[in-house]
Protein backbone atom coordinates (compact mmCIF):
# COMPACT_ATOMS: atom_id res chain seq x y z
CA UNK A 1 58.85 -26.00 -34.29
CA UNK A 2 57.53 -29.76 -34.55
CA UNK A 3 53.82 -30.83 -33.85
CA UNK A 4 52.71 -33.79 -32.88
CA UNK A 5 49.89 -34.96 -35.09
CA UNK A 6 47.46 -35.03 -31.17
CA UNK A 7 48.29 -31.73 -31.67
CA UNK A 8 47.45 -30.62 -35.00
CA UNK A 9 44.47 -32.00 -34.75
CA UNK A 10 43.91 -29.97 -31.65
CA UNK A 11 44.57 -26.94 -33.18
CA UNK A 12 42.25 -27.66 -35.79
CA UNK A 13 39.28 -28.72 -33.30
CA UNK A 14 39.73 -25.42 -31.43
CA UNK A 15 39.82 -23.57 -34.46
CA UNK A 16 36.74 -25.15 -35.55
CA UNK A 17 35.03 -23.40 -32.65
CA UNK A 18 36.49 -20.15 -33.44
CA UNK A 19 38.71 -19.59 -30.44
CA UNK A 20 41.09 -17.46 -30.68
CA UNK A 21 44.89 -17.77 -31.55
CA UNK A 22 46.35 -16.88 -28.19
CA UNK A 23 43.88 -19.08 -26.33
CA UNK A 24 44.72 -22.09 -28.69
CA UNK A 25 48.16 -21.30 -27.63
CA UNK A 26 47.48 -21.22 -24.22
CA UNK A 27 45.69 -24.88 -24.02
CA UNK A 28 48.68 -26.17 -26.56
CA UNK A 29 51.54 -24.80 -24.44
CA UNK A 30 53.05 -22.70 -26.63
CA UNK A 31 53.51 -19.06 -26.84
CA UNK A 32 51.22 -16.63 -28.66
CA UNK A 33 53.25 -15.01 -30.68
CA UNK A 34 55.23 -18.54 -31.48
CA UNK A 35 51.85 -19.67 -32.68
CA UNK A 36 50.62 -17.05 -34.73
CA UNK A 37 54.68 -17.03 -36.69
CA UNK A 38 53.30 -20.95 -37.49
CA UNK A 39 50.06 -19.87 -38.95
CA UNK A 40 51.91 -17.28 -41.09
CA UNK A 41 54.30 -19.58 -42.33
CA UNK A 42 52.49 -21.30 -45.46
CA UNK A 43 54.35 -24.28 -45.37
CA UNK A 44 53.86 -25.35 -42.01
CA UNK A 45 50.73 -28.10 -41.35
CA UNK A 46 49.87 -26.16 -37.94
CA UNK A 47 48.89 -22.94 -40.71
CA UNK A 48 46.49 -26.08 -42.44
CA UNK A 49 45.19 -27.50 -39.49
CA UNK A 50 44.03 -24.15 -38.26
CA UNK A 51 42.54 -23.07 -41.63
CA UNK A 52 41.08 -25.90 -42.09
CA UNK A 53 39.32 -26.29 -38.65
CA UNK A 54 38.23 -22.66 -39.29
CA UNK A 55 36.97 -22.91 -42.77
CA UNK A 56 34.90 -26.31 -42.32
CA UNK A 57 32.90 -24.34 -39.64
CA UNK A 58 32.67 -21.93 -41.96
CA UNK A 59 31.32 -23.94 -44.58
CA UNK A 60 28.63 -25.40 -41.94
CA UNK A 61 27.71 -22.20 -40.95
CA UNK A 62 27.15 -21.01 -44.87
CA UNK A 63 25.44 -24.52 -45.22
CA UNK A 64 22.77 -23.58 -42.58
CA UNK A 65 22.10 -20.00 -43.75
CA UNK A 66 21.75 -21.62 -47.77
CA UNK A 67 18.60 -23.27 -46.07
CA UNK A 68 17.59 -20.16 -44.59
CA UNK A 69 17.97 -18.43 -47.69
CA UNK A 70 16.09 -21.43 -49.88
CA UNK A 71 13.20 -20.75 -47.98
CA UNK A 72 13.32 -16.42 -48.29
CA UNK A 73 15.01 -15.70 -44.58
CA UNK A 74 15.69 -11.91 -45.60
CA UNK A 75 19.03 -12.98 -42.93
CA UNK A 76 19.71 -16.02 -44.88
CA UNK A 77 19.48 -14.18 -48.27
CA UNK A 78 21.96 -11.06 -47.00
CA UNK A 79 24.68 -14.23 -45.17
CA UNK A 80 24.38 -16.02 -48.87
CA UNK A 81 25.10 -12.47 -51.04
CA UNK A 82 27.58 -11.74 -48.70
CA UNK A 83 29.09 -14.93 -48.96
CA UNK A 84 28.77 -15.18 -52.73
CA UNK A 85 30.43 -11.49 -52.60
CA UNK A 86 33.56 -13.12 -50.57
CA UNK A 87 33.89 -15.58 -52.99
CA UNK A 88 33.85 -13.36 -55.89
CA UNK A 89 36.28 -11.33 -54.45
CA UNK A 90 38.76 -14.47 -53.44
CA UNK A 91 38.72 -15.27 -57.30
C-alpha cells in the first residue's frame, strides 16, 4: 500500500499524541487491520512515521520527568529508574 508523504506525516502527528492505531486508521481512511499489517512490516515508512511520532513524545515526556527527578520528585525519580530500566533492557 502507497502513502502519500501528507500522510505519513499524519500518521506520525497522531501518533505523537498517542492515539490509537484503529483511530489513526479511521481519520486516514484506511482499514484497521490494513494499518496495523503496515506498522508490522519493518520496511515500510508508515511503521517509521508512527514510531517515530510515538517515540519523540516519548522522549518529551522522559525530558519533563528528568527535571522532576533533578530536583528529588519521588514521581520523577521512579519515571527516570523506570525509564533507565527500559533502556537497559532494550540493550
Amino acid at each position: 500500500m502507497n502513502f502519500s508523504q501528507e500522510t505519513l506525516d499524519q500518521i506520525q502527528e497522531l501518533a505523537s499524541v498517542f492515539l490509537p492505531i484503529s483511530d489513526i486508521a479511521v481519520i486516514i481512511g484506511v482499514e484497521p487491520y490494513e494499518l496495523k499489517a503496515e506498522i508490522r512490516n519493518y520496511d515500510s515508512p508508515v511503521r517509521a512515521s508512527y514510531f517515530r511520532g510515538k517515540a519523540s513524545s516519548k522522549a518529551a515526556l522522559l525530558q519533563q520527568e528528568m527535571k522532576l527527578a533533578k530536583i528529588g520528585s519521588p514521581l520523577g525519580l521512579d519515571s527516570v529508574r523506570k525509564a533507565m530500566h527500559n533502556m537497559d533492557l532494550d540493550e
